[in-house]
C-alpha atoms as a PDB file:
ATOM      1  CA  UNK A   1       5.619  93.860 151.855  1.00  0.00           C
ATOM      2  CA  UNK A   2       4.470  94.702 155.391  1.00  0.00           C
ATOM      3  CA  UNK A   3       2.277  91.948 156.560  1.00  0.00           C
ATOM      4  CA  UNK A   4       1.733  92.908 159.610  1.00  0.00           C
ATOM      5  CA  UNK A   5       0.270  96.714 157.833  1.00  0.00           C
ATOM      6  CA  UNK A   6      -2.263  94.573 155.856  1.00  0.00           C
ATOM      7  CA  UNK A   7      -3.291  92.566 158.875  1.00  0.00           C
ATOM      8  CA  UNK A   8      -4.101  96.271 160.539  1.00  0.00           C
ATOM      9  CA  UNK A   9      -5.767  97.030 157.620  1.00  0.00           C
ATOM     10  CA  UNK A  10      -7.955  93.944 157.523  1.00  0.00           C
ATOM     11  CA  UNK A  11      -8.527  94.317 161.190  1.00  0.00           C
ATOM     12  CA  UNK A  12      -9.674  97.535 160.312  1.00  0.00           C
ATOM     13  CA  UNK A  13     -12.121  96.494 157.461  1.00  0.00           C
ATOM     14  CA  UNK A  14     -14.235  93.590 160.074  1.00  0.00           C
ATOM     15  CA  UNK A  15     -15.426  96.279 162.190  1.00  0.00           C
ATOM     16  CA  UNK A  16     -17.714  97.468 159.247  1.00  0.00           C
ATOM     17  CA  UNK A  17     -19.380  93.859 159.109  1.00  0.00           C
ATOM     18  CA  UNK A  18     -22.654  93.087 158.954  1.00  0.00           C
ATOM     19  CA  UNK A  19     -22.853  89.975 160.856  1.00  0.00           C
ATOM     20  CA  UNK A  20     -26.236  89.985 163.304  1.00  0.00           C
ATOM     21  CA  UNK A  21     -26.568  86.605 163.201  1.00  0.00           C
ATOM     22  CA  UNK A  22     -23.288  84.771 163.882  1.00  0.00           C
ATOM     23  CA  UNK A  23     -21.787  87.913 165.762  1.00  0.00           C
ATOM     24  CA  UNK A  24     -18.758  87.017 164.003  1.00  0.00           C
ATOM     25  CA  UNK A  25     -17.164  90.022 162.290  1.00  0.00           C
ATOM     26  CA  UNK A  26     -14.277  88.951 159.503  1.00  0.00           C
ATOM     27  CA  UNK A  27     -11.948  91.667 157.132  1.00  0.00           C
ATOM     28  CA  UNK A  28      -9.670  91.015 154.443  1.00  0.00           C
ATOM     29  CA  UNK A  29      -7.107  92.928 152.701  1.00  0.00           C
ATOM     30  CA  UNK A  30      -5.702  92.161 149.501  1.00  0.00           C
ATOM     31  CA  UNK A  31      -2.803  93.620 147.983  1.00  0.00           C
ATOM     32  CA  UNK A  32      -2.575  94.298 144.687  1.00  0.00           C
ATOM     33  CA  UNK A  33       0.237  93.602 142.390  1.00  0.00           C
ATOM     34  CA  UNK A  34       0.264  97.784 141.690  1.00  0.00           C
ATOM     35  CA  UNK A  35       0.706  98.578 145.593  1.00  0.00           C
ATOM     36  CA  UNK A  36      -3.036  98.927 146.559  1.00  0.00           C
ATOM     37  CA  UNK A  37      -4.762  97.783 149.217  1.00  0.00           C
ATOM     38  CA  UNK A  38      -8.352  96.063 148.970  1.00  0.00           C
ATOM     39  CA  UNK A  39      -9.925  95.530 151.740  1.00  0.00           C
ATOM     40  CA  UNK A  40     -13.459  93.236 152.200  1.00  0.00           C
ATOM     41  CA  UNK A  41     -16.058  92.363 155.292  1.00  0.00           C
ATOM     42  CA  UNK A  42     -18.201  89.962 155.196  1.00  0.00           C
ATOM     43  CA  UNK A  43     -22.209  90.632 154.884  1.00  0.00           C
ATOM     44  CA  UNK A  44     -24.624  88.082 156.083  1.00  0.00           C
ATOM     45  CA  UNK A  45     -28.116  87.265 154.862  1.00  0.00           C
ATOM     46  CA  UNK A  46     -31.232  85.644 157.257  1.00  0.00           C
ATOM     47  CA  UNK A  47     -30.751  83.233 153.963  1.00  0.00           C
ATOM     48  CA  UNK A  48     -27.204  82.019 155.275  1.00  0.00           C
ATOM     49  CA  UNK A  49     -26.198  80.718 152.105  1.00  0.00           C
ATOM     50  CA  UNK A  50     -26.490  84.043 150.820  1.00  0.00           C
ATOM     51  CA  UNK A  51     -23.676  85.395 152.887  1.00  0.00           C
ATOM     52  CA  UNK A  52     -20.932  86.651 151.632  1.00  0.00           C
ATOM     53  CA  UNK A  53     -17.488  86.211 153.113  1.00  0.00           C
ATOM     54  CA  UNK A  54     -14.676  89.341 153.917  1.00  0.00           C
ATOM     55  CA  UNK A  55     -12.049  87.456 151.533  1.00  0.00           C
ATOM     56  CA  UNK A  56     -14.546  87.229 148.131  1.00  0.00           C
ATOM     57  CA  UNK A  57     -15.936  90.406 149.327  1.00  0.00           C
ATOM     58  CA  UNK A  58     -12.506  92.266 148.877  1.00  0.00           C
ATOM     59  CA  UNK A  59     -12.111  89.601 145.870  1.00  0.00           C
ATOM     60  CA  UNK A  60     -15.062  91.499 144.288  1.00  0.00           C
ATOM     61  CA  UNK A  61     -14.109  95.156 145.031  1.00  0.00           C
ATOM     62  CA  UNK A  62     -10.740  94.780 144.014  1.00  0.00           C
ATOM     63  CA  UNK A  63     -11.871  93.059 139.982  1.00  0.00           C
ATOM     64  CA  UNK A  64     -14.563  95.808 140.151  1.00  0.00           C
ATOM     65  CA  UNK A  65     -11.520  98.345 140.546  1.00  0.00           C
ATOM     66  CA  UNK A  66      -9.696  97.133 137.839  1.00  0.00           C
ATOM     67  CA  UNK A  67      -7.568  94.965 139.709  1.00  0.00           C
ATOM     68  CA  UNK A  68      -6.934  91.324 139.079  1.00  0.00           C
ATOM     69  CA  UNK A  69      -3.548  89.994 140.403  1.00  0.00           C
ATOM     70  CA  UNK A  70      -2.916  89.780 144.266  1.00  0.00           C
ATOM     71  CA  UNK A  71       0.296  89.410 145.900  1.00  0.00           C
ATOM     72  CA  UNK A  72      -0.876  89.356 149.824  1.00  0.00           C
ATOM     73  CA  UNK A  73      -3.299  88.688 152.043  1.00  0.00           C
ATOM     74  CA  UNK A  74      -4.731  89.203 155.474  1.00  0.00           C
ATOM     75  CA  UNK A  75      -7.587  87.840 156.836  1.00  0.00           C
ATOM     76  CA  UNK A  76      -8.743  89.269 160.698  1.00  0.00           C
ATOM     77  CA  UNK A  77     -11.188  87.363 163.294  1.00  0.00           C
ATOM     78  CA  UNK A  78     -11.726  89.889 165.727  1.00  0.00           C
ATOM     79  CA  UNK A  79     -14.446  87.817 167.745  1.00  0.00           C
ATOM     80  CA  UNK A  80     -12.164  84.810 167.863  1.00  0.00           C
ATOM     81  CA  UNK A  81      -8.870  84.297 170.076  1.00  0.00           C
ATOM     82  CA  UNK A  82      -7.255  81.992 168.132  1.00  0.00           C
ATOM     83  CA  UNK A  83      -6.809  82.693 164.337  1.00  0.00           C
ATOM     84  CA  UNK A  84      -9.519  80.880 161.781  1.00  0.00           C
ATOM     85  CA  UNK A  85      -8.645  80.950 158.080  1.00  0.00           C
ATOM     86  CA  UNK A  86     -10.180  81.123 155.146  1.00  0.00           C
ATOM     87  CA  UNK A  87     -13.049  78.755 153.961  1.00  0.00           C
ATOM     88  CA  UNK A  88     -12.588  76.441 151.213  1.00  0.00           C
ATOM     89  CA  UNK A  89     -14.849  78.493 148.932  1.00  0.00           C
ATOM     90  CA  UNK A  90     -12.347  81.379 149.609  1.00  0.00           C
ATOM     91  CA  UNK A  91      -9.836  79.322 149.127  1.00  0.00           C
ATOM     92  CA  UNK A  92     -10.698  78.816 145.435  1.00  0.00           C
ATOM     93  CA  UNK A  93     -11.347  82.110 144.496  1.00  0.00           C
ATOM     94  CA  UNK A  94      -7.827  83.636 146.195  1.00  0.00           C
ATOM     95  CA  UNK A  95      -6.430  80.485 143.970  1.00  0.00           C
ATOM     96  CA  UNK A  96      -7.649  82.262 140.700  1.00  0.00           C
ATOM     97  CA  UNK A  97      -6.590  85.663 141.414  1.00  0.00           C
ATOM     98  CA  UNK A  98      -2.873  85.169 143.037  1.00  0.00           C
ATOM     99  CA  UNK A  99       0.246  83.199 142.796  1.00  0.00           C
ATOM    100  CA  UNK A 100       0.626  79.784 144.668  1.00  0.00           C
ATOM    101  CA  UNK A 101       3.309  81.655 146.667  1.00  0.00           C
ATOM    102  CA  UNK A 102       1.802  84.853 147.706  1.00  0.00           C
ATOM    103  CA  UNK A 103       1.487  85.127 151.416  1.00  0.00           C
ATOM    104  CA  UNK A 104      -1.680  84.819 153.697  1.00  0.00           C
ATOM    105  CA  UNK A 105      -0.951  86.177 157.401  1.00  0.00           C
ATOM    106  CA  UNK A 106      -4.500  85.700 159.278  1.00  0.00           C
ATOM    107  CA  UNK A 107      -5.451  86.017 163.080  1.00  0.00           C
ATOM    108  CA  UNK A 108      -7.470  86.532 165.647  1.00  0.00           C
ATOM    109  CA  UNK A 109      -8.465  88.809 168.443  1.00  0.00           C
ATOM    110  CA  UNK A 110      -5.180  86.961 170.463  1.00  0.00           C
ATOM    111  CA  UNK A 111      -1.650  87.864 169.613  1.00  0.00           C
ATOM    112  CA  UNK A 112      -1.381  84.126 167.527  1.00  0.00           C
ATOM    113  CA  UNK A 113      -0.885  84.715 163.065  1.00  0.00           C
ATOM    114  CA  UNK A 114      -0.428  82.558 161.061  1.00  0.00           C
ATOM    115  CA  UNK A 115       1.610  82.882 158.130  1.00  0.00           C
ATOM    116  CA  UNK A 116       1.242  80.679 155.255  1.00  0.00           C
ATOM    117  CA  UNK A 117       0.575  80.649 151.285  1.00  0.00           C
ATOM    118  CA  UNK A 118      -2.162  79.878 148.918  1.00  0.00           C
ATOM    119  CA  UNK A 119      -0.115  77.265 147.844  1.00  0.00           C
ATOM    120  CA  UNK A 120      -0.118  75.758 151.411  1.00  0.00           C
ATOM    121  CA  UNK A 121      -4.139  76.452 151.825  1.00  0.00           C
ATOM    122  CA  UNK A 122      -5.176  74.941 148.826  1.00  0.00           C
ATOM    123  CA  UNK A 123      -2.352  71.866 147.419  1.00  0.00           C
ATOM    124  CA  UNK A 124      -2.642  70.404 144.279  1.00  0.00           C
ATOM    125  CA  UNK A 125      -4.113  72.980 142.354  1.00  0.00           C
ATOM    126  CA  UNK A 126      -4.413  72.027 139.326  1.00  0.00           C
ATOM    127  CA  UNK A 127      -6.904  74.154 137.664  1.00  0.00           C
ATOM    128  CA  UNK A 128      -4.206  77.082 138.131  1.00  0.00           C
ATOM    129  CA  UNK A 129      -1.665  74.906 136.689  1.00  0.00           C
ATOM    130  CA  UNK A 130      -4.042  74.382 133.827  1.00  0.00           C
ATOM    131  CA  UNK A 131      -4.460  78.430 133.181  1.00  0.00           C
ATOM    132  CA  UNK A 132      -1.342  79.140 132.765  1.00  0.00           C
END
């Protein structure tokens, strides 16, 4: 799995945000257990609790393709040097949809990743213990 490809890809994927009021564009690329690539942006609403973010975004694109199981991810910040990862509501939803050990590689505009898990972004998950 190319990490570094899907971080491209999710880099790719922010600069069709629609962000005009934080000016903060965010992608996401999933990849799917069959070898696809999802990506996501996130859309923002003048209600911001209507916003949605790049990572559920790509969440929703990828279930409405048929595809449910996740084995990487990539999150891109291009408005921000250093690298900002993914909220705690994203957090939850990645949690339902992969493996505690799939890796998350996210960044910023600077050359600084970081690589880490969903196990290591959201600990003690029991509700995915509980599903399977």
């Amino acid at each position: 799995m190319d990490l570094d490809n899907l971080f491209i890809q999710a880099r790719n994927a922010a600069e069709f945000s629609y962000s005009p009021f934080s000016k903060f564009r965010v992608g996401a690329a999933l990849l799917a257990e069959d070898g696809t690539v999802v990506t996501g942006t996130n859309v923002e609403n003048r209600s911001f609790g209507l916003t949605i973010c790049a990572e559920r975004s790509a969440v929703v694109s990828a279930v409405t393709a048929g595809k449910k199981r996740f084995v990487a991810l990539a999150i891109a910040t291009p408005d921000s040097e250093i690298p900002v990862g993914p909220c705690g509501a994203c957090r939850q939803v990645l949690s339902e949809f992969m493996e505690p050990g799939a890796p998350v590689r996210f960044g910023g505009s600077g050359p600084e990743r970081v690589t880490t898990t969903i196990g290591e972004l959201v600990p003690f998950d029991s509700l995915h213990d509980l599903a399977t």
